[in-house]
C-alpha atoms as a PDB file:
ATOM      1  CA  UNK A   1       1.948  -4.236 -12.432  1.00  0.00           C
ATOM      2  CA  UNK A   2       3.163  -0.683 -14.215  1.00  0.00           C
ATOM      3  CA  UNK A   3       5.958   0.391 -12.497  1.00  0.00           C
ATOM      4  CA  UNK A   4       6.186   3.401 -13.553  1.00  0.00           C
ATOM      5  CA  UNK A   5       2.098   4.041 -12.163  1.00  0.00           C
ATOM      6  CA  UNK A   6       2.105   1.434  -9.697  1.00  0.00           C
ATOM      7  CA  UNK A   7      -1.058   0.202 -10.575  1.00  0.00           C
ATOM      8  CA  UNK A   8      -2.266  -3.423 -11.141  1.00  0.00           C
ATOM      9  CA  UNK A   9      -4.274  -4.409 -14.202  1.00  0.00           C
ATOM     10  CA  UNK A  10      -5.730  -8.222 -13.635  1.00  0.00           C
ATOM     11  CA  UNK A  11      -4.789 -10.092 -16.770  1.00  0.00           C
ATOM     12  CA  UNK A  12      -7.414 -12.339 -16.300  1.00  0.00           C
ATOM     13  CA  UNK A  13     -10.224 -12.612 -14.749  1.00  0.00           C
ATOM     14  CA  UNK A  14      -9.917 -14.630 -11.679  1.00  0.00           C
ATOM     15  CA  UNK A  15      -9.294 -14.416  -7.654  1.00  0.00           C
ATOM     16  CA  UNK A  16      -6.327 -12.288  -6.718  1.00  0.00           C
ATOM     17  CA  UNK A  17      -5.033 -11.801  -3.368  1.00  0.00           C
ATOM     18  CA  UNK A  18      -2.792  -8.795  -2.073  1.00  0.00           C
ATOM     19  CA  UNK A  19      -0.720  -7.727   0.630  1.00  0.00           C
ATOM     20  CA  UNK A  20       1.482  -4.675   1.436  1.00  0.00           C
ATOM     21  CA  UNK A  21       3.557  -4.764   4.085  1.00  0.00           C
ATOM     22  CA  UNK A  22       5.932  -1.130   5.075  1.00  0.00           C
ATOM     23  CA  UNK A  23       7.406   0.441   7.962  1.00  0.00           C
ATOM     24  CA  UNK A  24       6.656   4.110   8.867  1.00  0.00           C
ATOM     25  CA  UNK A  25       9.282   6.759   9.670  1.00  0.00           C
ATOM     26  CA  UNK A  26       8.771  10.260  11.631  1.00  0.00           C
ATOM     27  CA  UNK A  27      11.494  12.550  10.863  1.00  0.00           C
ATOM     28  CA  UNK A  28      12.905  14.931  13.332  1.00  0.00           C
ATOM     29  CA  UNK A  29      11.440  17.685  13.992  1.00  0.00           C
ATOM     30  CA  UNK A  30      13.693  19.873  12.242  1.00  0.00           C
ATOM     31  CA  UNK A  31      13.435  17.394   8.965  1.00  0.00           C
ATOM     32  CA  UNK A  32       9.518  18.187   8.341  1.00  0.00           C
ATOM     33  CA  UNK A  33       7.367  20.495  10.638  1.00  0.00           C
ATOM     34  CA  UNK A  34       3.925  19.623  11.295  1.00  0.00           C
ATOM     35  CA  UNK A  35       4.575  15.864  10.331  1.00  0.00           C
ATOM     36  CA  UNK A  36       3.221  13.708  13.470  1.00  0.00           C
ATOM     37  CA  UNK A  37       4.771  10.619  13.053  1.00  0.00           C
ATOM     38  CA  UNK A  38       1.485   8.834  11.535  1.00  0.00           C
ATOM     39  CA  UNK A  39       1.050   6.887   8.323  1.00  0.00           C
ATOM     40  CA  UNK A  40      -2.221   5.852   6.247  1.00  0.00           C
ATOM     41  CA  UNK A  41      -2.147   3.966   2.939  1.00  0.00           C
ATOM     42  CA  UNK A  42      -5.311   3.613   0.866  1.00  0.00           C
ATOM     43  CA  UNK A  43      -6.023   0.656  -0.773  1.00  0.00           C
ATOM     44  CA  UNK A  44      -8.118   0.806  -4.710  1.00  0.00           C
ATOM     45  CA  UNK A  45      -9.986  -1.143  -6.899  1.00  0.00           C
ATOM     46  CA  UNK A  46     -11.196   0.754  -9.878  1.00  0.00           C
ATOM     47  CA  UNK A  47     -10.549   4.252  -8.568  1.00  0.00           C
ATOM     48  CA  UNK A  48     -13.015   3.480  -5.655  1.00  0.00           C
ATOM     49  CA  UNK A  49     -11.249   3.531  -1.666  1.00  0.00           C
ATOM     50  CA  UNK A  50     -11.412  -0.078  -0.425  1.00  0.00           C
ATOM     51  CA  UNK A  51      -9.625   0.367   3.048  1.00  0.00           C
ATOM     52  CA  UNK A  52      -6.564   1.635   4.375  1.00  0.00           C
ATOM     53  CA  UNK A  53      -4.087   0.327   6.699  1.00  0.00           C
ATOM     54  CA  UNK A  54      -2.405   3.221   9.462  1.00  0.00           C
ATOM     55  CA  UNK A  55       0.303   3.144  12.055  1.00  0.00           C
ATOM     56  CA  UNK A  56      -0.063   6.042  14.530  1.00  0.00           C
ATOM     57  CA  UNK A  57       1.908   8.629  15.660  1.00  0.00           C
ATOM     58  CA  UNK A  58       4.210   8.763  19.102  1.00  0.00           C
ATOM     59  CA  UNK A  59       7.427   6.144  17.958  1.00  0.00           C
ATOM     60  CA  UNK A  60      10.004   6.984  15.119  1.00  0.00           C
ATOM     61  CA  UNK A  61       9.495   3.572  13.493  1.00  0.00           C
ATOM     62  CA  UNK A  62       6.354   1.361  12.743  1.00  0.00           C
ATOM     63  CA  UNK A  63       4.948  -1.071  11.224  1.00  0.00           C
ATOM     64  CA  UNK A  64       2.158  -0.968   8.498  1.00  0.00           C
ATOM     65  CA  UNK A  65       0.109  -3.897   6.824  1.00  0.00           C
ATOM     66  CA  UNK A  66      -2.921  -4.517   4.644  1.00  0.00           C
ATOM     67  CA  UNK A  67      -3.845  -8.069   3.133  1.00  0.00           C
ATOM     68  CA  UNK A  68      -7.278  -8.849   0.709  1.00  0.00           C
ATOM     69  CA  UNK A  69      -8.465 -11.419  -1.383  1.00  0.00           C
ATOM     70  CA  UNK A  70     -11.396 -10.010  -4.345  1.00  0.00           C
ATOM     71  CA  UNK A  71     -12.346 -11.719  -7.440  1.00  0.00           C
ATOM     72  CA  UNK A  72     -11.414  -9.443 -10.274  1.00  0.00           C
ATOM     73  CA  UNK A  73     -12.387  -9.172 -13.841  1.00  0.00           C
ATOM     74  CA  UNK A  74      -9.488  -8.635 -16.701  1.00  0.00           C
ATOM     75  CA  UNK A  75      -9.016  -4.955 -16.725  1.00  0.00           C
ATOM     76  CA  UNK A  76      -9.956  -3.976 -13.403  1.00  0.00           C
ATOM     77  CA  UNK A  77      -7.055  -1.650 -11.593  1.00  0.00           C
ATOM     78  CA  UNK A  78      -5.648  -2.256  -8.171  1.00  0.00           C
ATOM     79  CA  UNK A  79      -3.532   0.465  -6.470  1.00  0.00           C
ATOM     80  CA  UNK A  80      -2.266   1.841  -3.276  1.00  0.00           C
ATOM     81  CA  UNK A  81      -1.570   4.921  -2.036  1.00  0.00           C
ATOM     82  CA  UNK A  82       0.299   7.196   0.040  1.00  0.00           C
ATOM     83  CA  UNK A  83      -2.776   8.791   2.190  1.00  0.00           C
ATOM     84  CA  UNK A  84      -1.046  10.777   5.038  1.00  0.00           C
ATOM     85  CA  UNK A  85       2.891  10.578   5.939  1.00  0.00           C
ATOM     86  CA  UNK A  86       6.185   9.048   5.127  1.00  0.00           C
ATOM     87  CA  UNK A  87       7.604   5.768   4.518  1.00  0.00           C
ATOM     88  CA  UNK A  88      10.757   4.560   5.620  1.00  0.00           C
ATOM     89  CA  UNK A  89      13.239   3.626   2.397  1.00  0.00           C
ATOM     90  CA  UNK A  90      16.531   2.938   2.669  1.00  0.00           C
ATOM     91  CA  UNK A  91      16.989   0.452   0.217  1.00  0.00           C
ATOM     92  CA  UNK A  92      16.844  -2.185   2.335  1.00  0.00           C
ATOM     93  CA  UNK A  93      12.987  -2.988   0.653  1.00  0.00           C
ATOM     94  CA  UNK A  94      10.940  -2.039   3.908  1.00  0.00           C
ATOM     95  CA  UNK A  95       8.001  -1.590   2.041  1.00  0.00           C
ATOM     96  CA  UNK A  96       6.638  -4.474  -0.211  1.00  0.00           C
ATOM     97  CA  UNK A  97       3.292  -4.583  -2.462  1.00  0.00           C
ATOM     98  CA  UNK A  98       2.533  -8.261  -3.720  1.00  0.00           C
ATOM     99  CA  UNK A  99      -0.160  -9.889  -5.440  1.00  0.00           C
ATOM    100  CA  UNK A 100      -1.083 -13.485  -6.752  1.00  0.00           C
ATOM    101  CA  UNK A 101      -3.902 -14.893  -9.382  1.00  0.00           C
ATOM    102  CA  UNK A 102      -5.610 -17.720  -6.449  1.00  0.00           C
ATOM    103  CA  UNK A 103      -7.997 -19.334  -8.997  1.00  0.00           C
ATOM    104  CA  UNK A 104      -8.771 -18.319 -12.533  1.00  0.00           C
ATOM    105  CA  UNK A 105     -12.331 -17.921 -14.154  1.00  0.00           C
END
């Protein structure tokens, strides 16, 4: 994975799986107005939306998840991203993106 893009490139081409795992945080109201509490990440292969994982507004603190296994060809791209709201980060590595080559072709 680039981390400096945060997008996957499959070496190989193969069965990957993936999960992402993070924890959503509403702010006061004072800290971002207009900013309901909710949180959507979209998941990518290729540029194309896939499916997106969401924890809804009302608490200060939730939990988000997304897990998917594909068979990818070498080359293909595999990102997520930040649809709608904010992610909790305070070091303490809330929010985790992690993939694995399952079987090789």
């Amino acid at each position: 994975m680039n981390i400096g893009t945060g997008v996957f490139t499959a070496p190989r081409a193969g069965i990957y799986t993936f999960h992402f795992n993070g924890m959503k945080h509403k702010p006061s109201d004072g800290e971002l107005r207009g900013q309901s509490g909710a949180a959507h990440i979209g998941f990518y292969l290729n540029g194309q939306f896939m499916g997106r994982t969401e924890a809804g507004k009302g608490t200060k603190m939730g939990t988000l998840s997304y897990s998917t296994i594909l068979e990818l060809n070498a080359g293909d791209q595999v990102k997520l991203k930040l649809l709608y709201g904010i992610l909790h980060d305070s070091g303490n590595l809330h929010t985790r993106f992690s993939g694995a080559l399952l079987k090789e072709h």
